[in-house]
C-alpha atoms as a PDB file:
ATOM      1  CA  UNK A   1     -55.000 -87.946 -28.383  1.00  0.00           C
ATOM      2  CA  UNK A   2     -56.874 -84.583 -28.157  1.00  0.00           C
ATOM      3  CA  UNK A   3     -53.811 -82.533 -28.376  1.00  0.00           C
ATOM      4  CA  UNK A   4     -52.202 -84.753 -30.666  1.00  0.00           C
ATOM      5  CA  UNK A   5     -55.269 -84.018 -33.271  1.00  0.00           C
ATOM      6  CA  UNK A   6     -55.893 -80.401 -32.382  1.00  0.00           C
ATOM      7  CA  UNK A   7     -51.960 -79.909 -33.481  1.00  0.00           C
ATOM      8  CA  UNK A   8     -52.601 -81.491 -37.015  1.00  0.00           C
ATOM      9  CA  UNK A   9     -55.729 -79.354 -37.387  1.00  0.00           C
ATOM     10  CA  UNK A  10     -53.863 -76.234 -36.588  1.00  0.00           C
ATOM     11  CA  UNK A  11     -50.321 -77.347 -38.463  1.00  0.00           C
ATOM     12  CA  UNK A  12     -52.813 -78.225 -41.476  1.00  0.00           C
ATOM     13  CA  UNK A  13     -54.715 -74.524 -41.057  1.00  0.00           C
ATOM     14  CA  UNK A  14     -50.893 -73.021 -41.147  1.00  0.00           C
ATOM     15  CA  UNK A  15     -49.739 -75.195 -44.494  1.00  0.00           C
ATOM     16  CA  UNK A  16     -53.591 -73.235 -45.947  1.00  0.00           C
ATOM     17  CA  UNK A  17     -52.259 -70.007 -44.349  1.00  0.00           C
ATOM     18  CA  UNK A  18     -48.663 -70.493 -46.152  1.00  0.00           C
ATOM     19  CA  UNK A  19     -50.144 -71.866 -49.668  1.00  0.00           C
ATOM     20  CA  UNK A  20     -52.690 -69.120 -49.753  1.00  0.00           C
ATOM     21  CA  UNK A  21     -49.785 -66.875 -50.150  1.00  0.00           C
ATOM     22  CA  UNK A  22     -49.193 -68.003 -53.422  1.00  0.00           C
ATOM     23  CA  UNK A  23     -52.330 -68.056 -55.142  1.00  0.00           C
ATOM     24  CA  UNK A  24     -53.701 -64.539 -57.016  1.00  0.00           C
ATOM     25  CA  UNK A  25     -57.072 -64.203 -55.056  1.00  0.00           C
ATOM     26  CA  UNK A  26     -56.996 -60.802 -54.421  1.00  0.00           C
ATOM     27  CA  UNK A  27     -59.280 -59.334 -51.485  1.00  0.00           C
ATOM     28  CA  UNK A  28     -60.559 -63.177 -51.299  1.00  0.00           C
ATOM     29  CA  UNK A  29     -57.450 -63.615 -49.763  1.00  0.00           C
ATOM     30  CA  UNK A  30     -57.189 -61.403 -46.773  1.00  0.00           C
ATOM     31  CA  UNK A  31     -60.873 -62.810 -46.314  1.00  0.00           C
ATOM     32  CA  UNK A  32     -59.623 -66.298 -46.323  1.00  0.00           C
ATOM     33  CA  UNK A  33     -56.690 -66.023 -44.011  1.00  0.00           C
ATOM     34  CA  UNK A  34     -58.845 -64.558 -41.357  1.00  0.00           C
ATOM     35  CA  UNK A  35     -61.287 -67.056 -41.526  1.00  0.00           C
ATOM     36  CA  UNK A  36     -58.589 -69.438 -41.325  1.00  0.00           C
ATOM     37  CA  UNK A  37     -57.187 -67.404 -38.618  1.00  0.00           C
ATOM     38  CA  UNK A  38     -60.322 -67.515 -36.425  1.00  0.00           C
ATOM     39  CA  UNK A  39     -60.508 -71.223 -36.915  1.00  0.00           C
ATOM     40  CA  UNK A  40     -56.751 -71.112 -35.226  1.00  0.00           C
ATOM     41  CA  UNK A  41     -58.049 -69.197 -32.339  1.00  0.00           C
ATOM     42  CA  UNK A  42     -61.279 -71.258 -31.914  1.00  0.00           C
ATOM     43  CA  UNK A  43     -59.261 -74.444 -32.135  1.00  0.00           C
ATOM     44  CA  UNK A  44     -56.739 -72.894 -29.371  1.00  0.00           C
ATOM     45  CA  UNK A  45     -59.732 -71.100 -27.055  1.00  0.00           C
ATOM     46  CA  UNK A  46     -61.487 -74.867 -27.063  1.00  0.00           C
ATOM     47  CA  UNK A  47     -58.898 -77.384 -26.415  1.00  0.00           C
ATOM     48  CA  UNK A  48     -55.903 -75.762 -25.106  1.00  0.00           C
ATOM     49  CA  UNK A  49     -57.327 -73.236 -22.730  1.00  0.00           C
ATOM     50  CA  UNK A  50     -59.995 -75.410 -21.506  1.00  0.00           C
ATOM     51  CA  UNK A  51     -63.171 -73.348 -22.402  1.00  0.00           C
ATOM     52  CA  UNK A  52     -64.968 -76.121 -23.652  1.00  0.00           C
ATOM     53  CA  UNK A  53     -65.222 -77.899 -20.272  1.00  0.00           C
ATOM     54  CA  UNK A  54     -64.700 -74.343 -17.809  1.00  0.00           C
ATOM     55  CA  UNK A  55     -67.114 -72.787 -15.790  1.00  0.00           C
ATOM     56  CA  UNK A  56     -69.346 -70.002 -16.639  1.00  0.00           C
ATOM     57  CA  UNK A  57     -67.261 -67.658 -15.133  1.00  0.00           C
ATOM     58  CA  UNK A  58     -63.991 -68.202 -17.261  1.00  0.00           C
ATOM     59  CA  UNK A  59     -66.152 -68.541 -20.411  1.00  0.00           C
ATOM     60  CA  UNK A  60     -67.577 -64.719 -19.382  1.00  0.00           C
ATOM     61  CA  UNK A  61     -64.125 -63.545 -18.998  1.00  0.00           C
ATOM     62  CA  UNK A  62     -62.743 -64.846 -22.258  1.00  0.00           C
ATOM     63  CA  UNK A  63     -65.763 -63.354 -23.921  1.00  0.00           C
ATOM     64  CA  UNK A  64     -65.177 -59.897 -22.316  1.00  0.00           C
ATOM     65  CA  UNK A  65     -61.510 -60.308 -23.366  1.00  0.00           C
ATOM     66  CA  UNK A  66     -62.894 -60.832 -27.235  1.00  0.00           C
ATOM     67  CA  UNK A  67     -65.386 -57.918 -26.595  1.00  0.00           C
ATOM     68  CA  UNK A  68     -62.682 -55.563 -25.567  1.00  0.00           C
ATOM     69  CA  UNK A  69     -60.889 -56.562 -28.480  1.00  0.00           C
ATOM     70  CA  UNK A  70     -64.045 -56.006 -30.873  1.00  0.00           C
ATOM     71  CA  UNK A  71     -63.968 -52.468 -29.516  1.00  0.00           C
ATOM     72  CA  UNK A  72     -59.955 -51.713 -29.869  1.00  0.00           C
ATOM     73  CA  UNK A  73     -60.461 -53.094 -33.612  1.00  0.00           C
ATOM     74  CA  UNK A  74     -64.107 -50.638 -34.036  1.00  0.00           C
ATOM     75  CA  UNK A  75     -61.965 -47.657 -32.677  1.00  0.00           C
ATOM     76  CA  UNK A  76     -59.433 -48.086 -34.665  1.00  0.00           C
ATOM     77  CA  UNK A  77     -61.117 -48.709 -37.313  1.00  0.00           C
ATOM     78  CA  UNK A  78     -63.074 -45.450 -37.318  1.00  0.00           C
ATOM     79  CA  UNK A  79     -59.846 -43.459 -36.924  1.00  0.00           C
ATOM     80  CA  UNK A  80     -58.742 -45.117 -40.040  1.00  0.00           C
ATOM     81  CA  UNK A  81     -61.839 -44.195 -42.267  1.00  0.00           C
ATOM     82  CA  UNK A  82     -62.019 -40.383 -41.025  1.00  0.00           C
ATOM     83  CA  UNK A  83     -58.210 -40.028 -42.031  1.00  0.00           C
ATOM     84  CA  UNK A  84     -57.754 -37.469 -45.785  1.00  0.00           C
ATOM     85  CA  UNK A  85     -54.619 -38.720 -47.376  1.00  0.00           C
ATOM     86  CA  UNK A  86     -52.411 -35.354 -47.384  1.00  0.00           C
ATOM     87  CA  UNK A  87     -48.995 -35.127 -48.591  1.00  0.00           C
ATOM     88  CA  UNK A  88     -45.920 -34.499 -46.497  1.00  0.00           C
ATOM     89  CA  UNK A  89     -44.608 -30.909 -46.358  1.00  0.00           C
ATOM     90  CA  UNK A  90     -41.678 -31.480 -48.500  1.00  0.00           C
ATOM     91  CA  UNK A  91     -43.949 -33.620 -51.637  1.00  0.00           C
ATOM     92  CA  UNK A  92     -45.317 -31.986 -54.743  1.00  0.00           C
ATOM     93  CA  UNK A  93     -48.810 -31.848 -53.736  1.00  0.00           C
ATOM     94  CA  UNK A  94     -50.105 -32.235 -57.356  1.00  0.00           C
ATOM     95  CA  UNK A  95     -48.010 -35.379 -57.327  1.00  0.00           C
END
Protein backbone atom coordinates (compact mmCIF):
# COMPACT_ATOMS: atom_id res chain seq x y z
CA UNK A 1 0.00 0.00 0.00
CA UNK A 2 3.20 2.09 0.51
CA UNK A 3 4.18 1.97 -3.05
CA UNK A 4 0.82 2.15 -4.23
CA UNK A 5 0.54 5.79 -2.37
CA UNK A 6 4.08 6.96 -2.92
CA UNK A 7 3.15 6.50 -6.90
CA UNK A 8 0.03 8.86 -6.59
CA UNK A 9 2.14 11.37 -4.66
CA UNK A 10 4.77 11.40 -7.29
CA UNK A 11 2.18 10.98 -10.51
CA UNK A 12 0.25 13.98 -8.67
CA UNK A 13 3.84 16.08 -8.22
CA UNK A 14 4.31 15.31 -12.23
CA UNK A 15 0.48 16.54 -13.27
CA UNK A 16 1.98 20.12 -10.88
CA UNK A 17 5.24 19.77 -12.87
CA UNK A 18 3.19 19.56 -16.36
CA UNK A 19 0.40 22.33 -15.37
CA UNK A 20 3.05 24.66 -14.11
CA UNK A 21 4.12 24.84 -17.64
CA UNK A 22 1.29 26.70 -18.54
CA UNK A 23 0.87 29.30 -16.12
CA UNK A 24 2.94 32.93 -16.62
CA UNK A 25 4.92 32.86 -13.25
CA UNK A 26 8.02 33.86 -14.41
CA UNK A 27 11.26 33.09 -12.19
CA UNK A 28 8.47 31.71 -9.59
CA UNK A 29 8.40 29.05 -11.85
CA UNK A 30 11.80 27.57 -12.18
CA UNK A 31 11.59 28.03 -8.24
CA UNK A 32 8.52 25.96 -8.09
CA UNK A 33 9.48 23.07 -10.27
CA UNK A 34 12.54 22.48 -8.24
CA UNK A 35 10.86 22.45 -5.17
CA UNK A 36 8.54 20.14 -6.67
CA UNK A 37 11.43 18.34 -8.02
CA UNK A 38 13.13 17.79 -4.64
CA UNK A 39 9.88 16.57 -3.23
CA UNK A 40 10.22 13.78 -6.24
CA UNK A 41 13.61 12.86 -5.09
CA UNK A 42 12.76 12.87 -1.33
CA UNK A 43 9.68 10.80 -2.02
CA UNK A 44 12.00 8.30 -4.20
CA UNK A 45 15.29 8.45 -1.61
CA UNK A 46 12.55 7.45 1.35
CA UNK A 47 10.39 4.76 0.10
CA UNK A 48 11.88 3.26 -2.87
CA UNK A 49 15.51 3.08 -1.95
CA UNK A 50 14.91 2.18 1.54
CA UNK A 51 16.67 5.09 3.42
CA UNK A 52 14.06 5.55 5.76
CA UNK A 53 14.53 2.15 7.45
CA UNK A 54 18.69 1.58 6.26
CA UNK A 55 21.51 1.64 8.35
CA UNK A 56 23.72 4.47 9.13
CA UNK A 57 26.07 3.50 6.76
CA UNK A 58 23.85 3.65 3.51
CA UNK A 59 22.23 6.87 4.82
CA UNK A 60 26.17 8.34 4.94
CA UNK A 61 26.70 7.20 1.50
CA UNK A 62 23.58 8.66 -0.05
CA UNK A 63 24.43 11.86 1.72
CA UNK A 64 28.02 11.91 0.31
CA UNK A 65 26.43 11.11 -3.08
CA UNK A 66 24.12 14.51 -2.58
CA UNK A 67 27.30 16.31 -1.25
CA UNK A 68 29.28 15.48 -4.30
CA UNK A 69 26.53 16.64 -6.24
CA UNK A 70 26.24 20.05 -4.18
CA UNK A 71 29.85 20.54 -5.23
CA UNK A 72 29.53 19.57 -9.20
CA UNK A 73 26.43 22.13 -9.13
CA UNK A 74 28.86 25.03 -6.86
CA UNK A 75 31.64 24.45 -9.55
CA UNK A 76 29.73 24.83 -12.15
CA UNK A 77 28.07 27.33 -11.04
CA UNK A 78 31.07 29.59 -10.48
CA UNK A 79 32.32 28.89 -14.01
CA UNK A 80 29.04 30.19 -15.15
CA UNK A 81 29.13 33.62 -13.23
CA UNK A 82 32.95 34.42 -14.17
CA UNK A 83 31.98 33.87 -17.97
CA UNK A 84 31.90 37.85 -20.22
CA UNK A 85 29.42 37.30 -22.96
CA UNK A 86 31.75 37.95 -26.18
CA UNK A 87 30.64 37.66 -29.62
CA UNK A 88 31.74 35.05 -32.11
CA UNK A 89 34.49 36.04 -34.58
CA UNK A 90 32.30 36.33 -37.52
CA UNK A 91 29.25 38.76 -35.44
CA UNK A 92 29.11 42.53 -35.56
CA UNK A 93 30.42 43.18 -32.23
CA UNK A 94 28.34 46.40 -31.79
CA UNK A 95 25.42 44.12 -32.51
Amino acid sequence: MTYVLTWLALMILLALTCASSYFPMGPWNTIANMGISCAKALLIAIFFMHLKNAGALLRIAAFTGLVFLAILFGLSWTDYATRQISPAPWQDPAA
